[in-house]
C-alpha atoms as a PDB file:
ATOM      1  CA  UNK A   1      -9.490  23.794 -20.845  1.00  0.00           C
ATOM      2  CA  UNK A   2      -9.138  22.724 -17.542  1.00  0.00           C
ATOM      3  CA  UNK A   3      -6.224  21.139 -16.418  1.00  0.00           C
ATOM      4  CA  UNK A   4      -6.264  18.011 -14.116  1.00  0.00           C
ATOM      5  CA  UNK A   5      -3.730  16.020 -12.289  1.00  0.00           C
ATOM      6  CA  UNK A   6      -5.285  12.937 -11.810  1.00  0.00           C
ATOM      7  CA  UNK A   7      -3.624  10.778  -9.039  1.00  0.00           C
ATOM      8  CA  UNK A   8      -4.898   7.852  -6.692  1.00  0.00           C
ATOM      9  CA  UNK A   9      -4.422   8.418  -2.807  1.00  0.00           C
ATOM     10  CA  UNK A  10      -1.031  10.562  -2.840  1.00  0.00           C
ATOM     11  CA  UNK A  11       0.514   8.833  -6.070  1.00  0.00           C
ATOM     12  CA  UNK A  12       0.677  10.707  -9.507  1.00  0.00           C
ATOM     13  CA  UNK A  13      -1.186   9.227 -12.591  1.00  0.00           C
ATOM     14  CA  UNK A  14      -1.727  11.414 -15.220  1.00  0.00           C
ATOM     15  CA  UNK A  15      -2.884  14.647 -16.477  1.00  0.00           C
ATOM     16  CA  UNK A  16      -5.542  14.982 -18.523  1.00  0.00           C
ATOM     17  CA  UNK A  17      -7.607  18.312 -19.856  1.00  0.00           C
ATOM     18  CA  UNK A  18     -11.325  18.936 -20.092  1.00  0.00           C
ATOM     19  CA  UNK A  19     -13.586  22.171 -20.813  1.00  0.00           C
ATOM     20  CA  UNK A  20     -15.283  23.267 -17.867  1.00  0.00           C
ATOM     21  CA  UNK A  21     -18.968  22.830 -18.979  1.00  0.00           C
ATOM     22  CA  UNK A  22     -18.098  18.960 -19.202  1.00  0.00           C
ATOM     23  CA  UNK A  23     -21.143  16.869 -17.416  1.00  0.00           C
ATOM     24  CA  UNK A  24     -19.333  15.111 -14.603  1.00  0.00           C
ATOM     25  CA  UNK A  25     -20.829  12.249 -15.313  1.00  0.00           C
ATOM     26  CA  UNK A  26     -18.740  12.246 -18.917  1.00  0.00           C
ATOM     27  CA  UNK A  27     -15.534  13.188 -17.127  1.00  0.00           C
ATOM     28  CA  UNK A  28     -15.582  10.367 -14.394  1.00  0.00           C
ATOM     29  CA  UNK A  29     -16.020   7.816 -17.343  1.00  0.00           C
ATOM     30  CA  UNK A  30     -13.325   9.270 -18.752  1.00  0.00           C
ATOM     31  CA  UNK A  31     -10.754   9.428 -15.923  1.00  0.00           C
ATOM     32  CA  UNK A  32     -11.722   5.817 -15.197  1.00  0.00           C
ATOM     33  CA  UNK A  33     -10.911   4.878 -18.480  1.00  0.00           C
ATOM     34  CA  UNK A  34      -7.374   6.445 -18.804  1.00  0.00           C
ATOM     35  CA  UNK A  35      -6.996   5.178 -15.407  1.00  0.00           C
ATOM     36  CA  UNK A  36      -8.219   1.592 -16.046  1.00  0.00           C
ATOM     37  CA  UNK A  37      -6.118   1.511 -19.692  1.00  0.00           C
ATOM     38  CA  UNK A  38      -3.182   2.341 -18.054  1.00  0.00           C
ATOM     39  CA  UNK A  39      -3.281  -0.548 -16.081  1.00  0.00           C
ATOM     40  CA  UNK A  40      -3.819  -2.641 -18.880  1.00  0.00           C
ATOM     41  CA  UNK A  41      -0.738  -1.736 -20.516  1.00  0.00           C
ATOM     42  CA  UNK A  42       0.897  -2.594 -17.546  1.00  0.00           C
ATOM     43  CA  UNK A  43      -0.159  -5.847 -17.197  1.00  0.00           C
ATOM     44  CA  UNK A  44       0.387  -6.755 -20.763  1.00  0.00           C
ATOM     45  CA  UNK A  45       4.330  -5.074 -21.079  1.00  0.00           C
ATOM     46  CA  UNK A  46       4.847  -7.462 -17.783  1.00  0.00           C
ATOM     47  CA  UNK A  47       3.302 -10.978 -19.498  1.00  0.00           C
ATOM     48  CA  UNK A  48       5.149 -10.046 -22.723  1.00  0.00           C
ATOM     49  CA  UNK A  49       8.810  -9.225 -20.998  1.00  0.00           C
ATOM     50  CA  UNK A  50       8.285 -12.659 -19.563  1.00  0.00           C
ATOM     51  CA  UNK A  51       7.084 -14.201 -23.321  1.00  0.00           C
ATOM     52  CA  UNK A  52      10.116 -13.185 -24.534  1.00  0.00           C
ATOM     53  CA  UNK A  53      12.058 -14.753 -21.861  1.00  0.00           C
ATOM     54  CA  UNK A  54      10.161 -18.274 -21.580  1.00  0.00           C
ATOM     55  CA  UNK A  55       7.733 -18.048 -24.450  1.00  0.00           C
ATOM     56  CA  UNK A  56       4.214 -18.993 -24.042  1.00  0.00           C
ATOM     57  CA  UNK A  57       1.867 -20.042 -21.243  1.00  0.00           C
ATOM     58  CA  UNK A  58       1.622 -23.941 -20.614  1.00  0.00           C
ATOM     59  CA  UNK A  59      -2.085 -25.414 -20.367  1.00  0.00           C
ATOM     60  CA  UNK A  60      -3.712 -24.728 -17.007  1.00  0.00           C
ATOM     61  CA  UNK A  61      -3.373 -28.662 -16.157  1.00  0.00           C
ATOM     62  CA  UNK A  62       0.339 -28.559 -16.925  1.00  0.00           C
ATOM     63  CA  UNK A  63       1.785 -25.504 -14.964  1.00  0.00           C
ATOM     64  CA  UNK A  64       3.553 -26.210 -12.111  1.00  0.00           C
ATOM     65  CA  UNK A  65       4.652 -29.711 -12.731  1.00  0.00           C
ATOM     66  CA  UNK A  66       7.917 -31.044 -13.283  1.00  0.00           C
ATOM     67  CA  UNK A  67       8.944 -33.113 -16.373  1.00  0.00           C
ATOM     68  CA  UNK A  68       8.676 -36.610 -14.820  1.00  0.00           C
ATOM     69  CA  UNK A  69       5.300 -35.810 -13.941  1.00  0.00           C
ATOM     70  CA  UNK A  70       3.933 -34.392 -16.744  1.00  0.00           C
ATOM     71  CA  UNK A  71       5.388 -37.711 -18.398  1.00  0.00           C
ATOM     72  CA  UNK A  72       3.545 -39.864 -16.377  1.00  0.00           C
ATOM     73  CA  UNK A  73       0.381 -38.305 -16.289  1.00  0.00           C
ATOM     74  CA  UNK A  74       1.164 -38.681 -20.684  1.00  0.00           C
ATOM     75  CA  UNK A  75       0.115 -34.474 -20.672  1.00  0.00           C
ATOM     76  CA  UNK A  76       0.640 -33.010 -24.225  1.00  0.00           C
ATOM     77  CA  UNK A  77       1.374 -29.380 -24.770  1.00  0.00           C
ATOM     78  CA  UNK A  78      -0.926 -29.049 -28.243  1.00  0.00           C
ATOM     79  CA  UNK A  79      -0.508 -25.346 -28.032  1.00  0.00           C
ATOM     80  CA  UNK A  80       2.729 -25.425 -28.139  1.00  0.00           C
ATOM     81  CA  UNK A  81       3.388 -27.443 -31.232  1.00  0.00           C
ATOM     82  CA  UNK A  82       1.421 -24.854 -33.088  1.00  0.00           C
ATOM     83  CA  UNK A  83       2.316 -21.389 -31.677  1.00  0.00           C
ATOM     84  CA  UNK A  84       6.099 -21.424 -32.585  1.00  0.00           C
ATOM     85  CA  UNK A  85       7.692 -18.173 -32.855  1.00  0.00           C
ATOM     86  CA  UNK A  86       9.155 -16.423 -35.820  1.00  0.00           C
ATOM     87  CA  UNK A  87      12.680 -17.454 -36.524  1.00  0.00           C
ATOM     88  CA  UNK A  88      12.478 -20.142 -34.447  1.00  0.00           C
ATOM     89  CA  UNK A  89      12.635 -20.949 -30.659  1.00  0.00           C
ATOM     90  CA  UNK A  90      15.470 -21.041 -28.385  1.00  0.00           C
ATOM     91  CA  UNK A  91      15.026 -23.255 -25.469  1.00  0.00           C
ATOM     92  CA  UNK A  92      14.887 -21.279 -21.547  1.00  0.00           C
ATOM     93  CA  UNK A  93      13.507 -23.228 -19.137  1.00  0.00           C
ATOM     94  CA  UNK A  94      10.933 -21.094 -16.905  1.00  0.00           C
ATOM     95  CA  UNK A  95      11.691 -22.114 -13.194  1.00  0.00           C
ATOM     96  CA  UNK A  96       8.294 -20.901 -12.221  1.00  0.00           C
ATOM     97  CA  UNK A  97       6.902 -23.529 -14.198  1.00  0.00           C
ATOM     98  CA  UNK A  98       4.174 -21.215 -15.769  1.00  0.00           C
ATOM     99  CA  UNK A  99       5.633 -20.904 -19.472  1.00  0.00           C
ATOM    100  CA  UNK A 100       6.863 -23.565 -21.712  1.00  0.00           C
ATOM    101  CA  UNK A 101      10.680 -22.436 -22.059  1.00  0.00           C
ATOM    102  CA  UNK A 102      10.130 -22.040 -25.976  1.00  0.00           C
ATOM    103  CA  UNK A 103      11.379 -18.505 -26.214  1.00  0.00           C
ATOM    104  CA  UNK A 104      11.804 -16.448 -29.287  1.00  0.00           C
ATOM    105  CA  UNK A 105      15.608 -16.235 -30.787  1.00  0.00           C
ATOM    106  CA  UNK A 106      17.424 -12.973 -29.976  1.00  0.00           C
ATOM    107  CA  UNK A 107      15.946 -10.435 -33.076  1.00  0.00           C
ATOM    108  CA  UNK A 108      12.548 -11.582 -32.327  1.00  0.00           C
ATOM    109  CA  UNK A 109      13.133 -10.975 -28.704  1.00  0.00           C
ATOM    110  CA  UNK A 110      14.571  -7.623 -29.168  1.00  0.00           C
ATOM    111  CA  UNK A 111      11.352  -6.881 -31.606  1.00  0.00           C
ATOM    112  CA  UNK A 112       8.993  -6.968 -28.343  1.00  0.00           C
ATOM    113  CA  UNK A 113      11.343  -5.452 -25.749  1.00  0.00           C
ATOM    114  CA  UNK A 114      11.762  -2.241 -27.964  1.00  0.00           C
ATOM    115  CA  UNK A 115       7.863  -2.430 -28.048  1.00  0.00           C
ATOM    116  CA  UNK A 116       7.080  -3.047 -24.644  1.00  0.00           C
ATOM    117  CA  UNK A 117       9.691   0.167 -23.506  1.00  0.00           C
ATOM    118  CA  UNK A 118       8.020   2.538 -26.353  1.00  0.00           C
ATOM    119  CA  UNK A 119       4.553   1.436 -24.946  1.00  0.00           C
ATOM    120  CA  UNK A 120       5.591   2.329 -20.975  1.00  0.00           C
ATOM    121  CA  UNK A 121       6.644   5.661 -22.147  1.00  0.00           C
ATOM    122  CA  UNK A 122       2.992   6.681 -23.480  1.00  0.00           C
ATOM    123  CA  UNK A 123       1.644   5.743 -20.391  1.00  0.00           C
ATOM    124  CA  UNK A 124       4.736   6.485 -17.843  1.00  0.00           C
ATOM    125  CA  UNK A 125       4.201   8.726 -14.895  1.00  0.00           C
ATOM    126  CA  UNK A 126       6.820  10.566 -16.009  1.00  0.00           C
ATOM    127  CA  UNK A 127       4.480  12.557 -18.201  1.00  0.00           C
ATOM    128  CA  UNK A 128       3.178  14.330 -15.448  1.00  0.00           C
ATOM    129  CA  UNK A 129       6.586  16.434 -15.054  1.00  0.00           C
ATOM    130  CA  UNK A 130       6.909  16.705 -19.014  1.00  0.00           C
ATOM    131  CA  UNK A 131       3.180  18.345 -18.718  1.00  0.00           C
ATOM    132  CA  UNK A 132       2.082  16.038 -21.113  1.00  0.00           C
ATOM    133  CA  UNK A 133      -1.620  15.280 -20.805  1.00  0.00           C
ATOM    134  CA  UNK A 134      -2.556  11.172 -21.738  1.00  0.00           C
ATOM    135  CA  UNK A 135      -6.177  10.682 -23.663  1.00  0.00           C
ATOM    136  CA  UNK A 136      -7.684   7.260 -23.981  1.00  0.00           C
ATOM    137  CA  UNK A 137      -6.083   7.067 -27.752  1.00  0.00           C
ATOM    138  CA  UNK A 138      -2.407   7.668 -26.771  1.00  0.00           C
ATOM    139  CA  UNK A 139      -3.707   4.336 -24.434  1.00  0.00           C
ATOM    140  CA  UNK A 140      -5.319   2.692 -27.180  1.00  0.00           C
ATOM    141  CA  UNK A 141      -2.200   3.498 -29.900  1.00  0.00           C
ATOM    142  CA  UNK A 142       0.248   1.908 -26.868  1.00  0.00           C
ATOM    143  CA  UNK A 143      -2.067  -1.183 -27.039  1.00  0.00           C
ATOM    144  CA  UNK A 144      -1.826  -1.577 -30.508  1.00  0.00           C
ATOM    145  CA  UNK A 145       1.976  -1.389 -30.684  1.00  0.00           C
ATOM    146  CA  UNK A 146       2.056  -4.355 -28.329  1.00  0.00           C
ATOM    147  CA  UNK A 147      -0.870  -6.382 -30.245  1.00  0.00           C
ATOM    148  CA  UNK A 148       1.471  -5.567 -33.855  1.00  0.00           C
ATOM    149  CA  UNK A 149       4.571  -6.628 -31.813  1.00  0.00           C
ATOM    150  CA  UNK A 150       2.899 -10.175 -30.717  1.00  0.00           C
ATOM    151  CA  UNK A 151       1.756 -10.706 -34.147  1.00  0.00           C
ATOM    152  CA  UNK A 152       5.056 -10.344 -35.810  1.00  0.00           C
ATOM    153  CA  UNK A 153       6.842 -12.128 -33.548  1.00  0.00           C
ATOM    154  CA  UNK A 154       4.037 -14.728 -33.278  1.00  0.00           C
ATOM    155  CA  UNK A 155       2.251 -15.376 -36.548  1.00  0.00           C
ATOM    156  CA  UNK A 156       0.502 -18.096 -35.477  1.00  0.00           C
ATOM    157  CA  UNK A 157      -1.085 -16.303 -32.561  1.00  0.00           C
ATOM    158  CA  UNK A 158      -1.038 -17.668 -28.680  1.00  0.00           C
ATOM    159  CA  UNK A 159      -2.747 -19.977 -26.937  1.00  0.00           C
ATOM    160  CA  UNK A 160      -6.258 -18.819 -25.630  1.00  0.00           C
ATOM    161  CA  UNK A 161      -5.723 -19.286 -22.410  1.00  0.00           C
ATOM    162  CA  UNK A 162      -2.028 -17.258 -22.806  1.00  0.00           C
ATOM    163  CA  UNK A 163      -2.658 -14.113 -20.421  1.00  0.00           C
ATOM    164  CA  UNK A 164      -1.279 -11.815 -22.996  1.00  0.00           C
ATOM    165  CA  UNK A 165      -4.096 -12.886 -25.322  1.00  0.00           C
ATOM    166  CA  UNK A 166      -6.568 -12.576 -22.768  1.00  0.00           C
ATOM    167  CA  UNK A 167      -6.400  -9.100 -22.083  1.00  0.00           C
ATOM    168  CA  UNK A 168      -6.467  -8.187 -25.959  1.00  0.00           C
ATOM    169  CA  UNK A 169      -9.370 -10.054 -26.275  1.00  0.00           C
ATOM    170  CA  UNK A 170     -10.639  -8.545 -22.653  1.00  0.00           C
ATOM    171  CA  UNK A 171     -11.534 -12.097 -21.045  1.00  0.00           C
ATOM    172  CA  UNK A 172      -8.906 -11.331 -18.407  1.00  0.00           C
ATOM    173  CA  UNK A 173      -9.707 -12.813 -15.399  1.00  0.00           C
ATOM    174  CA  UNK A 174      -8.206 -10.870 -12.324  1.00  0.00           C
ATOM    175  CA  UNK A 175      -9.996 -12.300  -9.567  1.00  0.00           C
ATOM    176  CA  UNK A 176      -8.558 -12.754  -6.148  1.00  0.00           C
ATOM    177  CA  UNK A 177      -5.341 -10.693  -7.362  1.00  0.00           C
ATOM    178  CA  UNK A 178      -4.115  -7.622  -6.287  1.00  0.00           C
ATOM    179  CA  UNK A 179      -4.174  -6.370 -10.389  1.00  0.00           C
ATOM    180  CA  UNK A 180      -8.143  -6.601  -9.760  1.00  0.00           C
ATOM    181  CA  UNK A 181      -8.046  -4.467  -7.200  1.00  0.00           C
ATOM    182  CA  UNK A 182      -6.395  -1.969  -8.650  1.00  0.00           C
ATOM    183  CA  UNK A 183      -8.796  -1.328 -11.209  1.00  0.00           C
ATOM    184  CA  UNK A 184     -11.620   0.753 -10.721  1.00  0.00           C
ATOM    185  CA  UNK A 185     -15.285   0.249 -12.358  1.00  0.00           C
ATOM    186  CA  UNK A 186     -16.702   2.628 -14.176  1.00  0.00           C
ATOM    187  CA  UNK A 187     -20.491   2.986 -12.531  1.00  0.00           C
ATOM    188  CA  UNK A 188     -18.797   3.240  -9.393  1.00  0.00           C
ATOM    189  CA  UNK A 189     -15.582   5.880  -9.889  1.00  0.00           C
ATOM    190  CA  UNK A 190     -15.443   8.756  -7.924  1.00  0.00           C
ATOM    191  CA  UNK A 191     -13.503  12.122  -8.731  1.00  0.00           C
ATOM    192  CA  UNK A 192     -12.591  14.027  -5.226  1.00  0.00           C
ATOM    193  CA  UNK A 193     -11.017  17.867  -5.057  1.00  0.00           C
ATOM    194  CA  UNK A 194     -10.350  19.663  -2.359  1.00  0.00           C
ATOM    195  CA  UNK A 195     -12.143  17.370   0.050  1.00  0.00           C
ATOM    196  CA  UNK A 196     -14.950  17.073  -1.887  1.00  0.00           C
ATOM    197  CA  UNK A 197     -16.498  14.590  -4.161  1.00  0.00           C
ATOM    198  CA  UNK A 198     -17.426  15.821  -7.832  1.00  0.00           C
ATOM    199  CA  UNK A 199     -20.722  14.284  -7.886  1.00  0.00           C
ATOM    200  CA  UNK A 200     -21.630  13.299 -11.303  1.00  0.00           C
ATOM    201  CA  UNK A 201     -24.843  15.018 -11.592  1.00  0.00           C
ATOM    202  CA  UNK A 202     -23.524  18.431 -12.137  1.00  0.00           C
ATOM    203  CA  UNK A 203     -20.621  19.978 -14.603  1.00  0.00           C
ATOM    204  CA  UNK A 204     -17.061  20.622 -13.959  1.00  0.00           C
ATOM    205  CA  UNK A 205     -17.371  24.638 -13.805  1.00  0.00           C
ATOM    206  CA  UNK A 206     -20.021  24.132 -10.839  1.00  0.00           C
ATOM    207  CA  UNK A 207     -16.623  23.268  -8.989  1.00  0.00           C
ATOM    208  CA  UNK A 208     -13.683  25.272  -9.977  1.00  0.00           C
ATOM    209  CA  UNK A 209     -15.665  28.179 -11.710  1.00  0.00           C
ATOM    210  CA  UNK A 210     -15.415  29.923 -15.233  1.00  0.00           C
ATOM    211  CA  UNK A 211     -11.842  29.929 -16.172  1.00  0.00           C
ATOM    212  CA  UNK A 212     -10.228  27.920 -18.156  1.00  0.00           C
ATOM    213  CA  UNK A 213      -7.105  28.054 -17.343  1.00  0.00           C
ATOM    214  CA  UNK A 214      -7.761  26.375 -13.969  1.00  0.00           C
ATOM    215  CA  UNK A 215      -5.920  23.525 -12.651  1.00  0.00           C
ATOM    216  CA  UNK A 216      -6.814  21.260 -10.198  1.00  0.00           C
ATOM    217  CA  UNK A 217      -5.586  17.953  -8.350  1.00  0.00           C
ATOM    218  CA  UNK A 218      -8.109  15.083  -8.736  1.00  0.00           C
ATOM    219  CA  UNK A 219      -8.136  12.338  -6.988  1.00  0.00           C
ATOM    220  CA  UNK A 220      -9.664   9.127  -8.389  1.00  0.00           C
ATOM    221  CA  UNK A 221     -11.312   6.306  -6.131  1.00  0.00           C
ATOM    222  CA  UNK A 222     -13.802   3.235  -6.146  1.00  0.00           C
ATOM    223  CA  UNK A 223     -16.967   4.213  -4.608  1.00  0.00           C
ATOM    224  CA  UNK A 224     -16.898   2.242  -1.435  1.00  0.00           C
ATOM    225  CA  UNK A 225     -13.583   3.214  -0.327  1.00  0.00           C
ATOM    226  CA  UNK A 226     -12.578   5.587   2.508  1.00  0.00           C
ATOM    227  CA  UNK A 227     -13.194   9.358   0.789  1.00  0.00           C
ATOM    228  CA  UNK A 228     -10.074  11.317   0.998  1.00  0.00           C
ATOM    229  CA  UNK A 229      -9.430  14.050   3.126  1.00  0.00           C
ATOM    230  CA  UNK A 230     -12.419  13.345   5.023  1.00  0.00           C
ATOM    231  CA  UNK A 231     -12.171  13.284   8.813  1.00  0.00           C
ATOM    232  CA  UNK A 232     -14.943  10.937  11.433  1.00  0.00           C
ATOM    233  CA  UNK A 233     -16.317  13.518  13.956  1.00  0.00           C
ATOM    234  CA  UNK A 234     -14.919  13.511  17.241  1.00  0.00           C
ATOM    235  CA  UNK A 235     -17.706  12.509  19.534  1.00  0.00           C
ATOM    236  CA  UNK A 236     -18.462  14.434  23.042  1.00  0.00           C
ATOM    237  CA  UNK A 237     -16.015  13.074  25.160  1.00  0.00           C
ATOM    238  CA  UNK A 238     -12.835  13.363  22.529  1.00  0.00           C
ATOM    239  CA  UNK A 239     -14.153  17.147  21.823  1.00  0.00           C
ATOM    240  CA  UNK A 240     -13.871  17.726  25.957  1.00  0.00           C
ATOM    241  CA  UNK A 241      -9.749  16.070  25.793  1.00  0.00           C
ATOM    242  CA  UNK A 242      -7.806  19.055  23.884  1.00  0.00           C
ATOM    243  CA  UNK A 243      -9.113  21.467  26.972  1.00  0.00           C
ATOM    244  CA  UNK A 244      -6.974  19.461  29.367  1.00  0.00           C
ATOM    245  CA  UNK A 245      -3.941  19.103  27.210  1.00  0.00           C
ATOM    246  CA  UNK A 246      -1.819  20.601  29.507  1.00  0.00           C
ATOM    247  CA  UNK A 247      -2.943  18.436  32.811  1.00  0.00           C
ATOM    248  CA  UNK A 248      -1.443  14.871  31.586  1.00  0.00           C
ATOM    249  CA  UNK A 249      -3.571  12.956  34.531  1.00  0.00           C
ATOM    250  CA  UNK A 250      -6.812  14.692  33.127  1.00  0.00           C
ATOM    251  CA  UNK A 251      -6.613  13.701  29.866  1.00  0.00           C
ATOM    252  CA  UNK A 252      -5.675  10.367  31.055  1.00  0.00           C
ATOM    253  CA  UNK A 253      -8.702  10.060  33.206  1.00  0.00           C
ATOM    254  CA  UNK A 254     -10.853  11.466  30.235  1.00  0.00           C
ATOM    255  CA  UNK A 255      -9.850   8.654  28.064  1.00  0.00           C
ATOM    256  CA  UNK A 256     -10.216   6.096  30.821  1.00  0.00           C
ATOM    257  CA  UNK A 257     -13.791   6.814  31.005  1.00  0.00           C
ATOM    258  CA  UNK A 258     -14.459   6.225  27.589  1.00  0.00           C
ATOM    259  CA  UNK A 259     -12.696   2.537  27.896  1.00  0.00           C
ATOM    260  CA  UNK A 260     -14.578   1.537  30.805  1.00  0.00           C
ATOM    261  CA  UNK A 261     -18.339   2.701  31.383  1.00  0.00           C
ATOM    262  CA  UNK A 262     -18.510   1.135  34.744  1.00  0.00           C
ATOM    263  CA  UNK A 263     -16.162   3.540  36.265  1.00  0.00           C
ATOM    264  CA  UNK A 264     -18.483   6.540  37.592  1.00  0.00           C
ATOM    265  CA  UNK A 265     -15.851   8.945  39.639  1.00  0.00           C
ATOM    266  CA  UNK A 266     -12.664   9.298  37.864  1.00  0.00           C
ATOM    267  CA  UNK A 267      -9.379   8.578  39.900  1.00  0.00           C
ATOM    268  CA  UNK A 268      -7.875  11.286  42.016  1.00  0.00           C
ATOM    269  CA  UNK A 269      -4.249  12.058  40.473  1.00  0.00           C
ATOM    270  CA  UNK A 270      -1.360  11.096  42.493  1.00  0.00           C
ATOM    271  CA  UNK A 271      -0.097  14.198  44.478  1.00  0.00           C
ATOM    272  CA  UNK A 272       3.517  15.523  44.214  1.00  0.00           C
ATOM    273  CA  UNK A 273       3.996  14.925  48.137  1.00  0.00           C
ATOM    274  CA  UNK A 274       3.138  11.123  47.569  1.00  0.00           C
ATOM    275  CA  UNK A 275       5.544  10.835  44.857  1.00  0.00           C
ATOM    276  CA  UNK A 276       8.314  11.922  46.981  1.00  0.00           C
ATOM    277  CA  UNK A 277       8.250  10.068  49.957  1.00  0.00           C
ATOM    278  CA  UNK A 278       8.241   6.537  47.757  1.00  0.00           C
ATOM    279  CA  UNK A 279      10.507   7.916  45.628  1.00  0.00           C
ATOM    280  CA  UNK A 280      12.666   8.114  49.263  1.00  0.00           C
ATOM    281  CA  UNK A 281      14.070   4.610  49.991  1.00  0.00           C
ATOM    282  CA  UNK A 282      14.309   3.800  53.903  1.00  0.00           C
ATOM    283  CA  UNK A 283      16.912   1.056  55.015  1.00  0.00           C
ATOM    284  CA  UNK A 284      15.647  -2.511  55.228  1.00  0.00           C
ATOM    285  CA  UNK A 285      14.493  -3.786  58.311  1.00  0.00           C
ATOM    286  CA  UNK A 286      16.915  -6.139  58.816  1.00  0.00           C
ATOM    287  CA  UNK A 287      19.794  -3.539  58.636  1.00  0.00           C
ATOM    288  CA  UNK A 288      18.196  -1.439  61.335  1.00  0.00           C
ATOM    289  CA  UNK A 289      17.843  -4.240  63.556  1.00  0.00           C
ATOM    290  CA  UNK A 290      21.162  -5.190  63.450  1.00  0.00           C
ATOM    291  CA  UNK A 291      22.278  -1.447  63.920  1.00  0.00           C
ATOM    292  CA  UNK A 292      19.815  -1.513  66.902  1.00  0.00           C
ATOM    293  CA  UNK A 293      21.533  -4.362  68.398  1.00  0.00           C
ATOM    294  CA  UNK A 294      25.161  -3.419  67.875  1.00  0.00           C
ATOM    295  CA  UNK A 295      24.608   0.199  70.077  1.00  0.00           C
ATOM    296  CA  UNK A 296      22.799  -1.711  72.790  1.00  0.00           C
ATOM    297  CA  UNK A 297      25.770  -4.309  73.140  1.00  0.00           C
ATOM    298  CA  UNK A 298      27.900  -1.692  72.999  1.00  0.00           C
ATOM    299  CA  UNK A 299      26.717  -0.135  76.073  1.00  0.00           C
ATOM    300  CA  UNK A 300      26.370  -3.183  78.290  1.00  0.00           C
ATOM    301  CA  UNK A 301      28.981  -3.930  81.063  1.00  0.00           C
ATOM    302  CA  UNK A 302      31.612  -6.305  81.035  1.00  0.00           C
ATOM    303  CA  UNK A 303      31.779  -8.731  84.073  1.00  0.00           C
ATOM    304  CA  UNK A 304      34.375  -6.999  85.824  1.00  0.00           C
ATOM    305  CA  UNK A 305      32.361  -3.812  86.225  1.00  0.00           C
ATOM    306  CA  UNK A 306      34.288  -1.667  83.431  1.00  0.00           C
ATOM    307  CA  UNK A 307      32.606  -0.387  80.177  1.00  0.00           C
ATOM    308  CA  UNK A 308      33.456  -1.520  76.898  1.00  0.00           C
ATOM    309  CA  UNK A 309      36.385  -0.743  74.706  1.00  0.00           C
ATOM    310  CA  UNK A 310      34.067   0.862  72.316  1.00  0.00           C
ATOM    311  CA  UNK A 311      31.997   2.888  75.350  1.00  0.00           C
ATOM    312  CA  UNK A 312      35.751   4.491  76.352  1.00  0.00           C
ATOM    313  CA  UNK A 313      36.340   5.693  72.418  1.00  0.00           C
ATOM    314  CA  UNK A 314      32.644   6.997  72.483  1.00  0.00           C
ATOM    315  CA  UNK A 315      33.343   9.107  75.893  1.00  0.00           C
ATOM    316  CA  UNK A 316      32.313   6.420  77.990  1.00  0.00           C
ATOM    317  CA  UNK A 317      33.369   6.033  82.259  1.00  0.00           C
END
């Protein structure tokens, strides 16, 4: 059996194990399935950790509102009356305004908690480093703990709009949330390894050979997405840069060109000589004028015919 460690972009899913004369076609499907069921028992443990806090989902018309206005708009709750959980119902108001704050009492609540933790387990990433490989009935068997666990704790069922009873049913609508896009369809999975996609028209050993005791990293994907590993072609001028890699102004010009097509000649780089003399600051102008002026005072006569003190302390007559 081969062994494969199924994972989405760099992140670990699962392992699973197939023979290697499986069709390819058969093992996507598969992959995708796991992959996909997963999810699903993600979703659900989520809705039912916050059933347990706030109890059931309010009618689409009533979420959101406060209590004054569901009063004066005279909304009922119908649902509500009818699915009351086992034991009773203790009363937690949900702030998000999505559930109806008619949580189950502290055994019942304890009943789907244990369930939801034992269901994460069967499914947790975490059985990658056990080496324990997850098949679509270990899935299935975690979603039937958490269907059993709903039941007992509500008899009565949920409402049918309740997201929990949604995805049991699979009406769930995950439109325009980022729990759709994680899921991937089936016609249009792709398996990758080793840069390459495992195209569904051949078998498994076509890829990774004879033996059995092969095991490979593959990476699951929705059709249209980027393919992973692969690398866009450098085009004529990008293959010309990595020869000038050591001349900084060359490589500079080379990518210049490709910015602007009007440019025909490429600039001439800045020479070293050019760099140094404005990299040497003269004085202002207004300094040496001054200077200028001071020396040619300084050698003018006075009226009586004698130079200046500062003539005799230069040498001066």
């Amino acid at each position: 059996m081969v062994l494969l460690h199924v994972k989405r972009g760099d992140e670990s899913q699962f392992l699973l194990q197939a023979p290697g004369s499986t069709e390819l076609e058969e093992l996507t499907v598969q992959v995708a399935r796991v992959y996909n069921g997963r999810l699903k028992v993600q979703r659900l443990c989520s809705e039912m950790e916050e059933l347990a806090e706030h109890g059931i989902f309010l009618p689409p018309n009533m979420q959101g509102l406060t209590d004054d206005q569901i009063e004066e708009l005279k909304l009922k709750d119908e649902w509500g009356e009818k699915c009351v959980p086992s034991g009773g119902a203790v009363f937690k108001k949900d702030d998000i305004g999505r559930r109806n704050g008619q949580a189950p009492n502290e055994k019942m609540k304890q009943v789907l908690k244990k369930t939801i933790e034992e269901a994460k387990a069967i499914i947790s990433k975490k059985q990658v480093e056990a080496g324990v490989c997850v098949t679509m009935e270990m899935v299935k068997d975690a979603l039937d703990q958490l269907r059993g666990a709903v039941m007992i704790v509500y008899p009565m069922g949920l409402p049918p709009y309740d997201p929990i009873r949604m995805e049991f049913e699979n009406k769930e609508d995950l439109s325009g949330t980022q729990a759709g896009l994680n899921v991937i369809k089936e016609a249009e999975a792709q398996l990758w390894w080793a840069a390459k996609e495992l195209r569904r028209t051949k078998k498994l050993s076509d890829y990774v050979g004879k033996n059995e005791k092969t095991k490979i990293i593959a990476k699951i994907q929705q059709a249209l997405e980027p393919a992973f590993g692969k690398i866009s072609p450098l085009s004529a001028d990008e293959e010309t840069i990595p020869k000038y890699a050591g001349h900084k102004n060359q490589s500079a010009t080379l990518l210049g060109q490709r910015s602007s097509s009007n440019n025909s000649a490429p600039p001439k780089p800045m020479s070293l000589k050019i760099e140094r003399i404005s990299s040497w600051k003269t004085p202002p102008q207004e300094n040496r004028d001054k200077n200028l002026s001071r020396r040619r005072q300084d050698r003018r006569a006075t009226p009586t015919g004698r130079p200046t003190p500062c003539a005799e302390r230069r040498g001066g007559v």
